[in-house]
C-alpha atoms as a PDB file:
ATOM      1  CA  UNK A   1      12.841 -39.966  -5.959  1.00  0.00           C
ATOM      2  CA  UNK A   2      15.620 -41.693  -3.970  1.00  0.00           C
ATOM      3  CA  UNK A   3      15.993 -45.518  -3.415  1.00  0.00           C
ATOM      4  CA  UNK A   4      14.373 -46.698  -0.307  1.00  0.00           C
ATOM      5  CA  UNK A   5      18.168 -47.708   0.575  1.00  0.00           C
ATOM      6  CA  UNK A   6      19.297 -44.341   0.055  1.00  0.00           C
ATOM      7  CA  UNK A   7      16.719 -42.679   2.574  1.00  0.00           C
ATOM      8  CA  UNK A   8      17.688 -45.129   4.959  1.00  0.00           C
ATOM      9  CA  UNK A   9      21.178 -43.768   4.591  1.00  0.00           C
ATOM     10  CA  UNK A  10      19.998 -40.123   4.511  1.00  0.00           C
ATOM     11  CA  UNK A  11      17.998 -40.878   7.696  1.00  0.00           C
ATOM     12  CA  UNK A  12      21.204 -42.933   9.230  1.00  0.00           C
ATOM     13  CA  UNK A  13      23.689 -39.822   8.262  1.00  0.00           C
ATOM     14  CA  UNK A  14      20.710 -36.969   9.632  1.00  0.00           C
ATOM     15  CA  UNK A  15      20.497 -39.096  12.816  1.00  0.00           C
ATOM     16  CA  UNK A  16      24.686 -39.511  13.273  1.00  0.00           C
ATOM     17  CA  UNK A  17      27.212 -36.794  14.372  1.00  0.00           C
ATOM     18  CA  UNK A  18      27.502 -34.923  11.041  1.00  0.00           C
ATOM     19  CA  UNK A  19      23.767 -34.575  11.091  1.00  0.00           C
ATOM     20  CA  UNK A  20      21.878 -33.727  14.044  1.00  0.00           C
ATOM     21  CA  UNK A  21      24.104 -35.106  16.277  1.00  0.00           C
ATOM     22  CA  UNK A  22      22.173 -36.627  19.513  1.00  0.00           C
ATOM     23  CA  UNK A  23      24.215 -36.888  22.030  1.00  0.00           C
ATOM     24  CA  UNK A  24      23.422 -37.845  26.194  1.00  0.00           C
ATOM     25  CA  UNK A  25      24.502 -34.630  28.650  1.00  0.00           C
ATOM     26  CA  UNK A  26      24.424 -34.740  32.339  1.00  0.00           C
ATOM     27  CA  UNK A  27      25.307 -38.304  32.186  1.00  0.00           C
ATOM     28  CA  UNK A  28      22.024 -39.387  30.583  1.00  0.00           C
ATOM     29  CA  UNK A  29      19.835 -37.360  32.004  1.00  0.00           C
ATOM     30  CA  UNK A  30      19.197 -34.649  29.139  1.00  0.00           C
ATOM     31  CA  UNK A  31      20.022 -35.384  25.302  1.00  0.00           C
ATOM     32  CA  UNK A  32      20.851 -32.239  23.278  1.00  0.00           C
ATOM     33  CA  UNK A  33      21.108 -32.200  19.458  1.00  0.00           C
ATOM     34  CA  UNK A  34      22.511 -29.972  16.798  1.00  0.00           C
ATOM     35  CA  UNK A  35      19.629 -28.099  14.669  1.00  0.00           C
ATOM     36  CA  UNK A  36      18.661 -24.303  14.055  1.00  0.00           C
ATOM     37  CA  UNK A  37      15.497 -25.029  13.800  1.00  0.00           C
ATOM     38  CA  UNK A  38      15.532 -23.376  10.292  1.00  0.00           C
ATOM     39  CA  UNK A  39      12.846 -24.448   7.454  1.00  0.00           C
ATOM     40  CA  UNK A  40      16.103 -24.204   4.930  1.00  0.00           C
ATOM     41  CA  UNK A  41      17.308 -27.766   6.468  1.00  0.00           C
ATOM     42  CA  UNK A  42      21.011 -26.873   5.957  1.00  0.00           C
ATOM     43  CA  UNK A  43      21.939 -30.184   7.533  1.00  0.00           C
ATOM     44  CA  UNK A  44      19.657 -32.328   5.792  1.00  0.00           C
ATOM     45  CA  UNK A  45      20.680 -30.622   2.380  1.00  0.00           C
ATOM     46  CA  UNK A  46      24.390 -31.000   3.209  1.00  0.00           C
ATOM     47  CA  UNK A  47      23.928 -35.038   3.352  1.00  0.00           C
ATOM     48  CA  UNK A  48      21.743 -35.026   0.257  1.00  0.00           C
ATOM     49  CA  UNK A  49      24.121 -33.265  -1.629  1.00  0.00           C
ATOM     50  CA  UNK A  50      27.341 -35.199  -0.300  1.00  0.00           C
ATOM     51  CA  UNK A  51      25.241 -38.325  -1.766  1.00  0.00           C
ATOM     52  CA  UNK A  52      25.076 -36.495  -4.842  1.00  0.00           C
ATOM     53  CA  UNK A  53      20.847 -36.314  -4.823  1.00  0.00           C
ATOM     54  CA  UNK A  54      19.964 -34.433  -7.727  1.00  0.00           C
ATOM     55  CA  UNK A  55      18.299 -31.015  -7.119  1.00  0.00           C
ATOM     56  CA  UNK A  56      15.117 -32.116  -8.091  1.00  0.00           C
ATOM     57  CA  UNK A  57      14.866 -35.234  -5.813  1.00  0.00           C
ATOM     58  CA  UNK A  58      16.187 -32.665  -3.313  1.00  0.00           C
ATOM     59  CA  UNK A  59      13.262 -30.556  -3.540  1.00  0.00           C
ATOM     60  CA  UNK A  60      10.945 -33.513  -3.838  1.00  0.00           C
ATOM     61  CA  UNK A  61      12.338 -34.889  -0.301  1.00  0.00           C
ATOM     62  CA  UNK A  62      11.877 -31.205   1.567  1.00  0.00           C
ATOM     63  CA  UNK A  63       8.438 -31.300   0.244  1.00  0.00           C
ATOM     64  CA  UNK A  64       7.077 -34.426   1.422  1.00  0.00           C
ATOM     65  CA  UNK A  65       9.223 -34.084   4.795  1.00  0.00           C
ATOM     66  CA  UNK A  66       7.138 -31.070   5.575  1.00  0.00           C
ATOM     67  CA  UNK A  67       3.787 -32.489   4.974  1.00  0.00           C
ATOM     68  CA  UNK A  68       5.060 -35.145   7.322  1.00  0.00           C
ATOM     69  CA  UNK A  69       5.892 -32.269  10.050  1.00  0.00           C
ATOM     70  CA  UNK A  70       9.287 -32.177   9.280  1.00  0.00           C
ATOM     71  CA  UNK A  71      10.282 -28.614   9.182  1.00  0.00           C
ATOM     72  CA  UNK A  72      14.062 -28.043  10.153  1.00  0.00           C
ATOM     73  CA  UNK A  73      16.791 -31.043  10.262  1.00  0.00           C
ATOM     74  CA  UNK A  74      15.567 -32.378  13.437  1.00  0.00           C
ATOM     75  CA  UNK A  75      11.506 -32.922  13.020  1.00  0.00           C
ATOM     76  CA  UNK A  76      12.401 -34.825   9.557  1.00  0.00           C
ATOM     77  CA  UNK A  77      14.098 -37.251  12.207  1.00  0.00           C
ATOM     78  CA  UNK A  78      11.095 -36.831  14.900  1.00  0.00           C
ATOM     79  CA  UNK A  79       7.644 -36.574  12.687  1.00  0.00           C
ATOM     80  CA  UNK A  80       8.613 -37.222   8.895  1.00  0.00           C
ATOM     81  CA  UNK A  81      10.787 -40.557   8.630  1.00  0.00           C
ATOM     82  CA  UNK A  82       7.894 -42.526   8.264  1.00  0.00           C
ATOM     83  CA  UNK A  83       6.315 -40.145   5.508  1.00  0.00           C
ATOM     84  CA  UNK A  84      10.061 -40.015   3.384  1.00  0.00           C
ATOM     85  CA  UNK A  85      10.093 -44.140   3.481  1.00  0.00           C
ATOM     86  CA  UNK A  86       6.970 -44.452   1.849  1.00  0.00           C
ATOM     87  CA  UNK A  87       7.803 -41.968  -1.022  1.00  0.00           C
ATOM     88  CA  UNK A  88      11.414 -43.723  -1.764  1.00  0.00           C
ATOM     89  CA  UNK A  89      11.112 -46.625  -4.344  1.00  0.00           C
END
């Protein structure tokens, strides 16, 4: 498993423009994000491999960030950041 640094980063990155990209619309009124709401996480696996996380740790991360309701990119942010910290060493 990941450092608990290198989730923070993961998180920061999923949480930025080249991840899920929340951004204000309407001037403030509405926020919109980027996410397909698929369970392959293309975003999130994008950033993981970019930080060259092995395969395995990968897998590991998907795993625990759907037990933690995180399902596509954007519920990792919403329901499974809390989960992901604790696993990290």
């Amino acid at each position: 498993m990941i450092t608990k640094k290198q989730m923070r980063r993961f998180l920061k990155k999923l949480d930025s423009p080249e991840g899920c990209n929340f951004r204000e619309i309407d001037s403030g009124a509405d926020i919109t994000w980027t996410c397909n709401s698929h369970i392959s996480r293309p975003l999130s696996h994008a950033i993981l491999h970019a930080m060259n996380v092995s395969g395995e740790d990968i897998k590991e991360i998907m795993d625990v960030a759907a037990t933690g309701g995180g399902y596509c990119d954007c519920e990792i942010l919403f329901n499974a950041q809390d989960a992901l910290m604790k696993v990290a060493r």
